[in-house]
PDB file of N, CA and C in Angstrom:
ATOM      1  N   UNK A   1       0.851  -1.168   0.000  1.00  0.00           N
ATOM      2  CA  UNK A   1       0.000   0.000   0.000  1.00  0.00           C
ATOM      3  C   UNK A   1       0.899   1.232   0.000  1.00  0.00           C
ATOM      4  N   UNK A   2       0.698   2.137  -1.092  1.00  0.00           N
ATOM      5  CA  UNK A   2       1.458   3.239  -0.608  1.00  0.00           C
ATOM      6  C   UNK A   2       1.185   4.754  -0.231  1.00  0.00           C
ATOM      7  N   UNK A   3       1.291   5.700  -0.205  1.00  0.00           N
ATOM      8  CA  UNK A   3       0.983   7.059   0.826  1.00  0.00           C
ATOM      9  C   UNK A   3      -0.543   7.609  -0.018  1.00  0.00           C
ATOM     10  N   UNK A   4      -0.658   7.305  -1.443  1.00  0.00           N
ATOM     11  CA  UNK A   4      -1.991   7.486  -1.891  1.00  0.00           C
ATOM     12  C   UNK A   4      -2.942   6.535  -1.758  1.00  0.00           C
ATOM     13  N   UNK A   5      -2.807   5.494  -1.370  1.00  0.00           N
ATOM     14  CA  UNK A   5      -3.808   4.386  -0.690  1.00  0.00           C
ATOM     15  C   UNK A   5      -4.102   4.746   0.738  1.00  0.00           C
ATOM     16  N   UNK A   6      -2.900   5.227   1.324  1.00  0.00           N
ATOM     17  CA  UNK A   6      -3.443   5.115   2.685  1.00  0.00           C
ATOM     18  C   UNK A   6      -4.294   6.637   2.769  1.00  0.00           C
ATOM     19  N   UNK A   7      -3.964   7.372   1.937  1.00  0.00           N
ATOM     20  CA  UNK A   7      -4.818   8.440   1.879  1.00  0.00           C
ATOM     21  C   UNK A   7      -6.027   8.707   1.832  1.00  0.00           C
ATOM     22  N   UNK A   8      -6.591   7.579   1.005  1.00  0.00           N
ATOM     23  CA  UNK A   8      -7.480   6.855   0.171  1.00  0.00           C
ATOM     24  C   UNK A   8      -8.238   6.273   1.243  1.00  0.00           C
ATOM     25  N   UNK A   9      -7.671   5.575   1.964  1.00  0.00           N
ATOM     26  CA  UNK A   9      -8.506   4.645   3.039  1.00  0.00           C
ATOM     27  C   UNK A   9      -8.908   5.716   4.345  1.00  0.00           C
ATOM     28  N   UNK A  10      -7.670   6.195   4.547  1.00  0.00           N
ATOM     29  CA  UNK A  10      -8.098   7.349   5.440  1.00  0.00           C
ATOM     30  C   UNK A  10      -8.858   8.043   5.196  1.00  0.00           C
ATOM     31  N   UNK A  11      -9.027   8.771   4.056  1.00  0.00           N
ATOM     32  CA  UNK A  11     -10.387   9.763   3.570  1.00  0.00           C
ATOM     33  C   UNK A  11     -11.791   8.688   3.856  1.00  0.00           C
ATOM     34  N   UNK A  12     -11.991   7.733   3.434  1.00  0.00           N
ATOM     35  CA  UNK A  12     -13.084   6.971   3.973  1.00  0.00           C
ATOM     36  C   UNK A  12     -13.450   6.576   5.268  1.00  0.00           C
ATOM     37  N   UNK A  13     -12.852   6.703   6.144  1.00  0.00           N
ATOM     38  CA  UNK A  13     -12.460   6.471   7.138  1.00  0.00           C
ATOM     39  C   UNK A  13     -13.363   7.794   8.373  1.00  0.00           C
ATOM     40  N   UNK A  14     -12.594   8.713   7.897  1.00  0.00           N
ATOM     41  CA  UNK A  14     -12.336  10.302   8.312  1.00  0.00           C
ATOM     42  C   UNK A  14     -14.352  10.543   7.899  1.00  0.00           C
ATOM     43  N   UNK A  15     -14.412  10.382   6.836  1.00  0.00           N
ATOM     44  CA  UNK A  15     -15.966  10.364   6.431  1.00  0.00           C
ATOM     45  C   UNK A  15     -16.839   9.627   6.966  1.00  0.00           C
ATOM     46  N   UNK A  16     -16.590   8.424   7.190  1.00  0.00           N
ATOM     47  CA  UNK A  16     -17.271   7.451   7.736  1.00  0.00           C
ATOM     48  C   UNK A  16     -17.721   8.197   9.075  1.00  0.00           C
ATOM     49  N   UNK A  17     -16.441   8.233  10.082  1.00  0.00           N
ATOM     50  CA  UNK A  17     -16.158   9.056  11.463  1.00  0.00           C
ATOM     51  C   UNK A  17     -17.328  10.393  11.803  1.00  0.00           C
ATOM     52  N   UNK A  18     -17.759  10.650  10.462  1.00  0.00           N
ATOM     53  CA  UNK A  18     -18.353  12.188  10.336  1.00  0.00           C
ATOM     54  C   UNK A  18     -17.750  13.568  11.097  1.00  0.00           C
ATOM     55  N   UNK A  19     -16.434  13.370  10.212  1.00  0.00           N
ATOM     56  CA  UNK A  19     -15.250  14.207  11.158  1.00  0.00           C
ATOM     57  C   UNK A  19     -15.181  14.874   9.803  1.00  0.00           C
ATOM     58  N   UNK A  20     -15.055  16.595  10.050  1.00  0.00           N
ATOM     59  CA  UNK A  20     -14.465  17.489   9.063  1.00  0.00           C
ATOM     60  C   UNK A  20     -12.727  17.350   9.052  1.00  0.00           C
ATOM     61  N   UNK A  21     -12.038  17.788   7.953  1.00  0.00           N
ATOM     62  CA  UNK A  21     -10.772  17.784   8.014  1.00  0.00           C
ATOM     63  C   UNK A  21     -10.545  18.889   9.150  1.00  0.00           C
ATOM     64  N   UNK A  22     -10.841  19.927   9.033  1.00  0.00           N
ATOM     65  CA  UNK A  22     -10.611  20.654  10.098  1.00  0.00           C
ATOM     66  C   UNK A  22     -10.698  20.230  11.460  1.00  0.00           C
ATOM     67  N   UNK A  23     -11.669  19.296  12.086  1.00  0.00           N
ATOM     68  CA  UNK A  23     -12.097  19.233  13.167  1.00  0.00           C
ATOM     69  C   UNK A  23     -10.760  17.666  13.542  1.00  0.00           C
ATOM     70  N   UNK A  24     -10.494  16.684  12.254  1.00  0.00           N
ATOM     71  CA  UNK A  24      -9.048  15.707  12.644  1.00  0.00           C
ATOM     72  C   UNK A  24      -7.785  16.806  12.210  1.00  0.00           C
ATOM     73  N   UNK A  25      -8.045  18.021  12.075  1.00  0.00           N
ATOM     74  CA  UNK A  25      -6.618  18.903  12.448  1.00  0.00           C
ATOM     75  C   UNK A  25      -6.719  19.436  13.469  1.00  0.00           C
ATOM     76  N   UNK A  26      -7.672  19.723  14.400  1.00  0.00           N
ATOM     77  CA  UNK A  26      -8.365  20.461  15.269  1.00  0.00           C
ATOM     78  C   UNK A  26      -7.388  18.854  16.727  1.00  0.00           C
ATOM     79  N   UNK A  27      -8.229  17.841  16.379  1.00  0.00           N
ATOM     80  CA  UNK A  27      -7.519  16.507  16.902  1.00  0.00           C
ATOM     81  C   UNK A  27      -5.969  15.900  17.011  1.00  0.00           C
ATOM     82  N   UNK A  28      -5.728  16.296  16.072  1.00  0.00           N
ATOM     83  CA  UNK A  28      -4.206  15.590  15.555  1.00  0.00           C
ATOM     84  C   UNK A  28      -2.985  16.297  15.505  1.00  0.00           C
ATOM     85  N   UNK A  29      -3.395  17.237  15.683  1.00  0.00           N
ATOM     86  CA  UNK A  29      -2.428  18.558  15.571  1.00  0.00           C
ATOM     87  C   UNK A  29      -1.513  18.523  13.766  1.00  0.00           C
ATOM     88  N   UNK A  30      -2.547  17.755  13.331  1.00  0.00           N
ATOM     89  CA  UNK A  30      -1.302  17.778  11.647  1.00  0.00           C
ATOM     90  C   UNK A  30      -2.713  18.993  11.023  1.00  0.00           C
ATOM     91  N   UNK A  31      -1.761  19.960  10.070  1.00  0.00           N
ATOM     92  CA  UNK A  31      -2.668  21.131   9.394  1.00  0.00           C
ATOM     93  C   UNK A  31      -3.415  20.320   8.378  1.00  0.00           C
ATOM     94  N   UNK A  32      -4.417  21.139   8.236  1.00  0.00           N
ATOM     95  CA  UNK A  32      -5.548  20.495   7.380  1.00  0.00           C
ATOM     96  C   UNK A  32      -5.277  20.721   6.272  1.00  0.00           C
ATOM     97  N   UNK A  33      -4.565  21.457   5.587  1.00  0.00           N
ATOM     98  CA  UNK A  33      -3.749  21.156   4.275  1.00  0.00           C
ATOM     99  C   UNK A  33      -3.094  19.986   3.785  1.00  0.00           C
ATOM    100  N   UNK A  34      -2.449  19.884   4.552  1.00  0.00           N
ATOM    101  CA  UNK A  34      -1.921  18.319   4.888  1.00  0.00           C
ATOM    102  C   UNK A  34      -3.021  17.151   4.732  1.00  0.00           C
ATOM    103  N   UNK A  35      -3.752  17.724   5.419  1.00  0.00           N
ATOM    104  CA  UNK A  35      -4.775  15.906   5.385  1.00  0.00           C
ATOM    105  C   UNK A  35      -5.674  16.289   3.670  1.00  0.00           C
ATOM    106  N   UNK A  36      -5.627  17.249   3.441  1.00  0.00           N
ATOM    107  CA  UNK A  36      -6.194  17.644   2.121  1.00  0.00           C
ATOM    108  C   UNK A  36      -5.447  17.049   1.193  1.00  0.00           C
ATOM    109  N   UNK A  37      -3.997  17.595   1.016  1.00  0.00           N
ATOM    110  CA  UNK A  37      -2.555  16.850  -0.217  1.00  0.00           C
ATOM    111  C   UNK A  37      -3.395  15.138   0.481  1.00  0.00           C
ATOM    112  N   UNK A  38      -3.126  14.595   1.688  1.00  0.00           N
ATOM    113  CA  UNK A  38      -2.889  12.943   1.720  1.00  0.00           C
ATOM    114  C   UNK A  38      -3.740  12.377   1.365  1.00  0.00           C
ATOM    115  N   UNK A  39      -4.784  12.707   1.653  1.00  0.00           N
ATOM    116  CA  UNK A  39      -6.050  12.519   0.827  1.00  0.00           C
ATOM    117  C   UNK A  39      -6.101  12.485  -0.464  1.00  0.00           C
ATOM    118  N   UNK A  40      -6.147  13.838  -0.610  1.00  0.00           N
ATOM    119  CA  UNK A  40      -6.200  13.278  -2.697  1.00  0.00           C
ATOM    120  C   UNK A  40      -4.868  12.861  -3.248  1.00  0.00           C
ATOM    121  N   UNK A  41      -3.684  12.290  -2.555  1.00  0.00           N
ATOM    122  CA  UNK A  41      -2.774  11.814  -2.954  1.00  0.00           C
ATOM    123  C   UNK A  41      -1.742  12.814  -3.380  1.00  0.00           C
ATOM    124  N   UNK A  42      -1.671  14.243  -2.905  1.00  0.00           N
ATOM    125  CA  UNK A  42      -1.162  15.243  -3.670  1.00  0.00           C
ATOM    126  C   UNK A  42       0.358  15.416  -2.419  1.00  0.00           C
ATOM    127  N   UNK A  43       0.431  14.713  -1.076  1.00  0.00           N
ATOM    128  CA  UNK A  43       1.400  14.879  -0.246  1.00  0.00           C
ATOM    129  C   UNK A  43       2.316  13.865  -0.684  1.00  0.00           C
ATOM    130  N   UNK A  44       3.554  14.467  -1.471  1.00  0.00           N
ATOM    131  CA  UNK A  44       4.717  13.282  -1.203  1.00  0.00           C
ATOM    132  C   UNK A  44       5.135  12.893  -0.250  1.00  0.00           C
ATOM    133  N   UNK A  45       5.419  13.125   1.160  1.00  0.00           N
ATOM    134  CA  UNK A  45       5.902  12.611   2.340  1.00  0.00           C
ATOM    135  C   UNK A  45       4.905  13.147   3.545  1.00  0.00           C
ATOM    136  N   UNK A  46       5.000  11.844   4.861  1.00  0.00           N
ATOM    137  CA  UNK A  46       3.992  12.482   5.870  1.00  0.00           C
ATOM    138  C   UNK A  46       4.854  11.367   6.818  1.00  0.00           C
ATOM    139  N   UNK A  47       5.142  11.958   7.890  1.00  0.00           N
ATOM    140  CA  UNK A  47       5.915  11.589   8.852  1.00  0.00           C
ATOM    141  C   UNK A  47       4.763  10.407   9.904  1.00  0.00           C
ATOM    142  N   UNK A  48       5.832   9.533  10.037  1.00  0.00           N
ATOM    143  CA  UNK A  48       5.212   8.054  10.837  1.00  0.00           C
ATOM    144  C   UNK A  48       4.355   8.874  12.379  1.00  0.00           C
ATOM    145  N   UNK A  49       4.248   9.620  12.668  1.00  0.00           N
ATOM    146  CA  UNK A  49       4.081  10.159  13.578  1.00  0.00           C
ATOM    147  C   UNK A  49       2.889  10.773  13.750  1.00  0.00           C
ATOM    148  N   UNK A  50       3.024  11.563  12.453  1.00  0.00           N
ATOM    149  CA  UNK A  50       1.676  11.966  12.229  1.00  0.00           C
ATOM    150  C   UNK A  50       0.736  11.449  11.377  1.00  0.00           C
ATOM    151  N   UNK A  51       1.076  10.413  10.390  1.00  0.00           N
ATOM    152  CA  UNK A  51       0.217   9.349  10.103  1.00  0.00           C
ATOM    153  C   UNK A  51      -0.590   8.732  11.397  1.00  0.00           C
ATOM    154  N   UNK A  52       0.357   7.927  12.110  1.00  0.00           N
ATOM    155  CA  UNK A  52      -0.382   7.805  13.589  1.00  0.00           C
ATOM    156  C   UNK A  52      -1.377   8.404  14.232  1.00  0.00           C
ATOM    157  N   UNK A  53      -0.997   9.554  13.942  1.00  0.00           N
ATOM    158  CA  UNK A  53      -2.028  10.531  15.238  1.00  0.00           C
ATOM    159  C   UNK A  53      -3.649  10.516  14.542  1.00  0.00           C
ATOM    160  N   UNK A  54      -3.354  11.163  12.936  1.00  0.00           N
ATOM    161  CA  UNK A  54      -4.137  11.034  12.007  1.00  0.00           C
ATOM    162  C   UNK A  54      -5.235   9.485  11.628  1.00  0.00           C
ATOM    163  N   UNK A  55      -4.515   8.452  12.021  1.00  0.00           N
ATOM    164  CA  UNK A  55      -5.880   7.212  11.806  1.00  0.00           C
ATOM    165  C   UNK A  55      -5.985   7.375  13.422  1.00  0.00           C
ATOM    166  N   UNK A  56      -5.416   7.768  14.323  1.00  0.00           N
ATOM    167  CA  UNK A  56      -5.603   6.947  15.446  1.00  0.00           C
ATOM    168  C   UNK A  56      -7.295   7.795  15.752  1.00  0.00           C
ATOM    169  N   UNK A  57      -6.984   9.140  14.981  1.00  0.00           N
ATOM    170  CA  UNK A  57      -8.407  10.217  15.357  1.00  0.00           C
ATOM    171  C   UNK A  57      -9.958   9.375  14.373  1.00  0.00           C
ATOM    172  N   UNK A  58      -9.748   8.902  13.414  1.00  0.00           N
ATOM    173  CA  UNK A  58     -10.469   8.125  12.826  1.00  0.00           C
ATOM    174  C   UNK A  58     -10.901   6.777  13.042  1.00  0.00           C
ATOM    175  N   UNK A  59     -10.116   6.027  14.103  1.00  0.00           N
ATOM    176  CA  UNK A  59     -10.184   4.498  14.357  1.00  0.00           C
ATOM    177  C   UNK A  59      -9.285   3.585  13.491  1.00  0.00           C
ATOM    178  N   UNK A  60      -8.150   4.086  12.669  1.00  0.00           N
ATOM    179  CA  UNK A  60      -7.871   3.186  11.727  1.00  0.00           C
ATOM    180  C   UNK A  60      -6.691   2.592  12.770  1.00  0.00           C
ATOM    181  N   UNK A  61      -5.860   1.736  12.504  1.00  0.00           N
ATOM    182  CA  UNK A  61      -4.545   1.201  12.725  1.00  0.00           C
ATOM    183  C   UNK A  61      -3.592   0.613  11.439  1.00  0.00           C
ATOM    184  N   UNK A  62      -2.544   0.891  11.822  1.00  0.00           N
ATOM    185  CA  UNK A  62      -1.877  -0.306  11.302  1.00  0.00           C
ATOM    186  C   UNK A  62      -1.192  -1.115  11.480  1.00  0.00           C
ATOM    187  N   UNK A  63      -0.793  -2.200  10.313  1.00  0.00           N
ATOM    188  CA  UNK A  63      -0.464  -3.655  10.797  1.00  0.00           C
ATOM    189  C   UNK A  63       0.706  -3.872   9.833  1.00  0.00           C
ATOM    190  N   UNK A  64       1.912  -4.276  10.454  1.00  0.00           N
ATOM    191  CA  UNK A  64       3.155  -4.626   9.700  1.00  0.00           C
ATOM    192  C   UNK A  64       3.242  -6.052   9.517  1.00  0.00           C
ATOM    193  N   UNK A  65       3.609  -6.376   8.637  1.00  0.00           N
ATOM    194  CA  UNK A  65       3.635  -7.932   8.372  1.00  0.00           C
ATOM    195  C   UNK A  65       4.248  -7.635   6.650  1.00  0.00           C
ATOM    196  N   UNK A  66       5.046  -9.140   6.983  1.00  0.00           N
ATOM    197  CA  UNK A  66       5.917  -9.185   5.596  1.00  0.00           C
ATOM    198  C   UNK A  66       5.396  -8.787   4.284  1.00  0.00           C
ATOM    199  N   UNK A  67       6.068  -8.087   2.779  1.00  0.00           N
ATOM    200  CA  UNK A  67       6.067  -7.742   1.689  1.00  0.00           C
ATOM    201  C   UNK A  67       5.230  -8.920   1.095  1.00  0.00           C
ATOM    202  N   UNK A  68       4.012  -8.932   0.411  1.00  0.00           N
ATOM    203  CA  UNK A  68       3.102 -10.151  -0.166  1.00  0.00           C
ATOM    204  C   UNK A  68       2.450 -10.949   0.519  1.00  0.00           C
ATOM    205  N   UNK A  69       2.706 -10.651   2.028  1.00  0.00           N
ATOM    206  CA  UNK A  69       1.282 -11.400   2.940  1.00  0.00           C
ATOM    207  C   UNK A  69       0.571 -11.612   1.949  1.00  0.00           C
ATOM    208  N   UNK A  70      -0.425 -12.605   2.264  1.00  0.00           N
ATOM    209  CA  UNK A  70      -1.999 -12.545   1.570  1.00  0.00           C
ATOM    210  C   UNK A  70      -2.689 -12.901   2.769  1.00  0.00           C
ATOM    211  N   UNK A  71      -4.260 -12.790   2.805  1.00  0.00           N
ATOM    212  CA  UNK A  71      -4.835 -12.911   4.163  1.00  0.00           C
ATOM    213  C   UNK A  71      -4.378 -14.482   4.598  1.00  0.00           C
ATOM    214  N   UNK A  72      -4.707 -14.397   5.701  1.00  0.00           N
ATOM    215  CA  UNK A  72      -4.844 -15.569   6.210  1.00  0.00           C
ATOM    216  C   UNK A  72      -6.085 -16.308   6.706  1.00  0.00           C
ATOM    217  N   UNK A  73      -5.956 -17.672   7.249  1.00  0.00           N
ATOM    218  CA  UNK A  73      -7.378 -17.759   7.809  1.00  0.00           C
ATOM    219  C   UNK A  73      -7.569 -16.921   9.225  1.00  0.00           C
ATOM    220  N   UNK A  74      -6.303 -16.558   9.867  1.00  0.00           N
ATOM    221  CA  UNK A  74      -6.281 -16.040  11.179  1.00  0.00           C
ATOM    222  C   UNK A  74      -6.518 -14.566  10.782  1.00  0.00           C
ATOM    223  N   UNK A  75      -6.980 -14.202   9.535  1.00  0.00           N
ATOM    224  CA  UNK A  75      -7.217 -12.784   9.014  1.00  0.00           C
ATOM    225  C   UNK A  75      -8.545 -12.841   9.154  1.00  0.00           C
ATOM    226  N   UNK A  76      -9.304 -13.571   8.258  1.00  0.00           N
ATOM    227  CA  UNK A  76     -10.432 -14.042   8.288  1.00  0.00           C
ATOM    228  C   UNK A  76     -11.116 -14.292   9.554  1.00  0.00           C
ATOM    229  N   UNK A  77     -10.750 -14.503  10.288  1.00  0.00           N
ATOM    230  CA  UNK A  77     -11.538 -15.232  11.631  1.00  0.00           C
ATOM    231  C   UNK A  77     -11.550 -14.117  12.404  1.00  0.00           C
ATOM    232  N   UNK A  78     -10.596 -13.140  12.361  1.00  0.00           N
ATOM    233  CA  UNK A  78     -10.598 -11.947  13.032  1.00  0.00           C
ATOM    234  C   UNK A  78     -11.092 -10.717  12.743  1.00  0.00           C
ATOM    235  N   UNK A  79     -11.299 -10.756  11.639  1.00  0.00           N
ATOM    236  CA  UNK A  79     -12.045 -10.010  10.789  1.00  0.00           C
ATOM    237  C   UNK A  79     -13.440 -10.324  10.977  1.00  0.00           C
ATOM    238  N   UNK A  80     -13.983 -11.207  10.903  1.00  0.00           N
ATOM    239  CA  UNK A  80     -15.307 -11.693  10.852  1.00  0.00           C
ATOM    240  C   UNK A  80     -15.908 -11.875  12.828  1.00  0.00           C
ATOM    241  N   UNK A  81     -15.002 -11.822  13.355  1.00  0.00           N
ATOM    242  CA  UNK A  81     -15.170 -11.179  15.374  1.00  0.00           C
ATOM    243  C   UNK A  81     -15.582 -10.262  15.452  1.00  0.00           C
ATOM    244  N   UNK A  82     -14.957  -9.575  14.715  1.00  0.00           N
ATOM    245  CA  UNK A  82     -14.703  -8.001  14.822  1.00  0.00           C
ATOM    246  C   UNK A  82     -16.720  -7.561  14.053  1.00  0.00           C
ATOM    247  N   UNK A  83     -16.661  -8.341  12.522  1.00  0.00           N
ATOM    248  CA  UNK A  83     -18.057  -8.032  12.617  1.00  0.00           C
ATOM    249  C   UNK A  83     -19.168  -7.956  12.654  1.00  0.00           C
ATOM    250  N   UNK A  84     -19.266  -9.269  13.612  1.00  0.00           N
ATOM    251  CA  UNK A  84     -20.127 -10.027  14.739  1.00  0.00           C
ATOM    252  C   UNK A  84     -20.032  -9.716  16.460  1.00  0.00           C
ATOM    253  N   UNK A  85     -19.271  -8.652  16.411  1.00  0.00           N
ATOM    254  CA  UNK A  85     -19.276  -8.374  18.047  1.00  0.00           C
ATOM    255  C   UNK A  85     -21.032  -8.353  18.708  1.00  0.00           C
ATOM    256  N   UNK A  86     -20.952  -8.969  19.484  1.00  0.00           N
ATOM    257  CA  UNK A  86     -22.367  -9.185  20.283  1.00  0.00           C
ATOM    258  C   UNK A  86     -21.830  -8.467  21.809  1.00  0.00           C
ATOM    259  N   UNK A  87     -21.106  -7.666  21.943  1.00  0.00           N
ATOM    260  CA  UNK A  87     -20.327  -7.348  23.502  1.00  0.00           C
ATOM    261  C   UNK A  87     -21.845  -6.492  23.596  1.00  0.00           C
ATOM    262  N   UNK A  88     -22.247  -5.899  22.902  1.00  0.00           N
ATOM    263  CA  UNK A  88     -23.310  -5.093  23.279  1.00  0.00           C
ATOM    264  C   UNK A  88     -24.442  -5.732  23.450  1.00  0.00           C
ATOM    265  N   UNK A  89     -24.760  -6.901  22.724  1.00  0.00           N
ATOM    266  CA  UNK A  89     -26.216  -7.012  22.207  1.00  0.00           C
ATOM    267  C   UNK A  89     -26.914  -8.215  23.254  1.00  0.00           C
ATOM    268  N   UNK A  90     -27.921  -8.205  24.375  1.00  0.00           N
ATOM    269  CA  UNK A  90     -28.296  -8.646  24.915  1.00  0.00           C
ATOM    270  C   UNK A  90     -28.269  -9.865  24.777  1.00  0.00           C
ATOM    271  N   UNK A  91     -28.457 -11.061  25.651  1.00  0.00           N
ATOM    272  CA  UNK A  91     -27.943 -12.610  25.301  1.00  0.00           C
ATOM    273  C   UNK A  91     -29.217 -13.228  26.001  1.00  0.00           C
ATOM    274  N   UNK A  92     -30.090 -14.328  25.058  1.00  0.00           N
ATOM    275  CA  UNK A  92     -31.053 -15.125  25.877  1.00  0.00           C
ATOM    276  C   UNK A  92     -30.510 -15.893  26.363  1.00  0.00           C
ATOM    277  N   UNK A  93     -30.683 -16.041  27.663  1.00  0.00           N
ATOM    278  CA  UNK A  93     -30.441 -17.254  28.987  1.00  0.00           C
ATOM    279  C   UNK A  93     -31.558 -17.989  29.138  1.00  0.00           C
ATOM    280  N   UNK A  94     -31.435 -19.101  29.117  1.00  0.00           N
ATOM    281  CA  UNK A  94     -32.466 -20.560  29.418  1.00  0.00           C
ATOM    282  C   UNK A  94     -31.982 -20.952  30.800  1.00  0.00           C
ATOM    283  N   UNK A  95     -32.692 -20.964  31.500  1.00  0.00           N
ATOM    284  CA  UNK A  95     -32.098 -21.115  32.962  1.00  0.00           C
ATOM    285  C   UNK A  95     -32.015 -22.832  32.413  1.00  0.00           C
ATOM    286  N   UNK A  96     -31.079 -23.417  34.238  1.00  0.00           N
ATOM    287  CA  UNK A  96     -30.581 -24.786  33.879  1.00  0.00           C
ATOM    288  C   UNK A  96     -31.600 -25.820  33.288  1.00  0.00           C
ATOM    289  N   UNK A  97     -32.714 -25.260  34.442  1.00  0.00           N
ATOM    290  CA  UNK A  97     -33.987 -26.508  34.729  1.00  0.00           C
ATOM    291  C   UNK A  97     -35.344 -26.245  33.154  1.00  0.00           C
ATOM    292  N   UNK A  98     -34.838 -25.650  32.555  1.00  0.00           N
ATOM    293  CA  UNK A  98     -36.194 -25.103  31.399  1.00  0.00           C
ATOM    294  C   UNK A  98     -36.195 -26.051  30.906  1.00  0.00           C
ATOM    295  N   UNK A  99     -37.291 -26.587  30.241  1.00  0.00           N
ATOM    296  CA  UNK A  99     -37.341 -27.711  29.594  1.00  0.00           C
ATOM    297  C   UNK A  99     -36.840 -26.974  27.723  1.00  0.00           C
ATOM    298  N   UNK A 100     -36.215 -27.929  27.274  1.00  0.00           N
ATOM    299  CA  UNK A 100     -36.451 -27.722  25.680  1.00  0.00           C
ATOM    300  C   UNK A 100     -37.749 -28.207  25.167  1.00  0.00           C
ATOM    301  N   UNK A 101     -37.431 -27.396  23.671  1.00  0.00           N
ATOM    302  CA  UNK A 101     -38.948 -28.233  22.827  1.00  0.00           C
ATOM    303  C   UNK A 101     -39.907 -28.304  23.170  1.00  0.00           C
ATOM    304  N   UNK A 102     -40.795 -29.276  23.346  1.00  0.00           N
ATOM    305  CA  UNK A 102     -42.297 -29.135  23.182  1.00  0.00           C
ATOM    306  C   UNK A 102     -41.883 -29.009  25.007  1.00  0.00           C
ATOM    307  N   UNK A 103     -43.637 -28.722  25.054  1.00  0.00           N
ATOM    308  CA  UNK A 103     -43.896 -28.296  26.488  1.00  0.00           C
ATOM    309  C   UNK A 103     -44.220 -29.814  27.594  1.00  0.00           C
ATOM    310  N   UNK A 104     -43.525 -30.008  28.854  1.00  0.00           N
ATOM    311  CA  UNK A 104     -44.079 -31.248  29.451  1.00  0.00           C
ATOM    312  C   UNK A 104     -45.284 -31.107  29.576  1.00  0.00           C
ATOM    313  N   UNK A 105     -46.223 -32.428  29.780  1.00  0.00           N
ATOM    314  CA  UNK A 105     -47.237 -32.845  29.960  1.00  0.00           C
ATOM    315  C   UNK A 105     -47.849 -34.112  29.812  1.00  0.00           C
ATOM    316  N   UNK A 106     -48.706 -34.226  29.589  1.00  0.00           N
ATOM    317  CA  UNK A 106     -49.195 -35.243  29.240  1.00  0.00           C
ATOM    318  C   UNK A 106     -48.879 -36.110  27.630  1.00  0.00           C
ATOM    319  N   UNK A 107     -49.084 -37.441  27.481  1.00  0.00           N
ATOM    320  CA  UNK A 107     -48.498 -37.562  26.564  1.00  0.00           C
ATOM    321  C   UNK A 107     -49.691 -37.482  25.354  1.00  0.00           C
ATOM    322  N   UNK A 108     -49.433 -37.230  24.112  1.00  0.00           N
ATOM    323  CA  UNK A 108     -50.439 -36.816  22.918  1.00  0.00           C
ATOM    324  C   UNK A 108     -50.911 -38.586  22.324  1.00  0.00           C
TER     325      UNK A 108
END
């Protein structure tokens, strides 16, 4: 990936966020000119530092791993956690003693 991809992803990102450029320069302390050039790919250089500050205001990260990775299944599986999180979403409990299936009684 290189500085116009990550620009690229970051601008989606930054949008997604419903963050003005001003308001992740306002955050990040990098000038909003700056996130303007990285964005449309027009910044030749942007320091590891403030790349950082810049996804960290959006939620992005990044991940180092060798030249031609391709996913993995441990990509996949983590990826797909991530978007199935249930941490929020209420959980039905069957207490121990509930019966399953049909209801006891008498027999039909």
């Amino acid at each position: 990936m290189n500085l116009a991809e990550l620009g690229e992803a970051f601008r989606r990102a930054r949008i997604g966020a419903c963050l003005t450029q001003q308001e992740v320069a306002t955050l990040s302390g990098v000038p909003r000119g700056r996130i303007s050039m990285f964005e449309t790919g027009m910044l030749p250089e942007l320091g590891a530092v403030k790349l950082l500050s810049l996804f960290d205001v959006v939620g992005l990260e990044i991940l180092a791993r060798p030249r031609g990775h391709q996913r993995t299944l441990d990509d996949v599986l983590r990826e797909a956690e991530e978007a199935y999180d249930t941490s929020d979403t209420p959980k039905r409990v069957r207490s121990k003693g509930a019966p399953r299936g049909k209801a006891s009684g008498g027999e039909s």
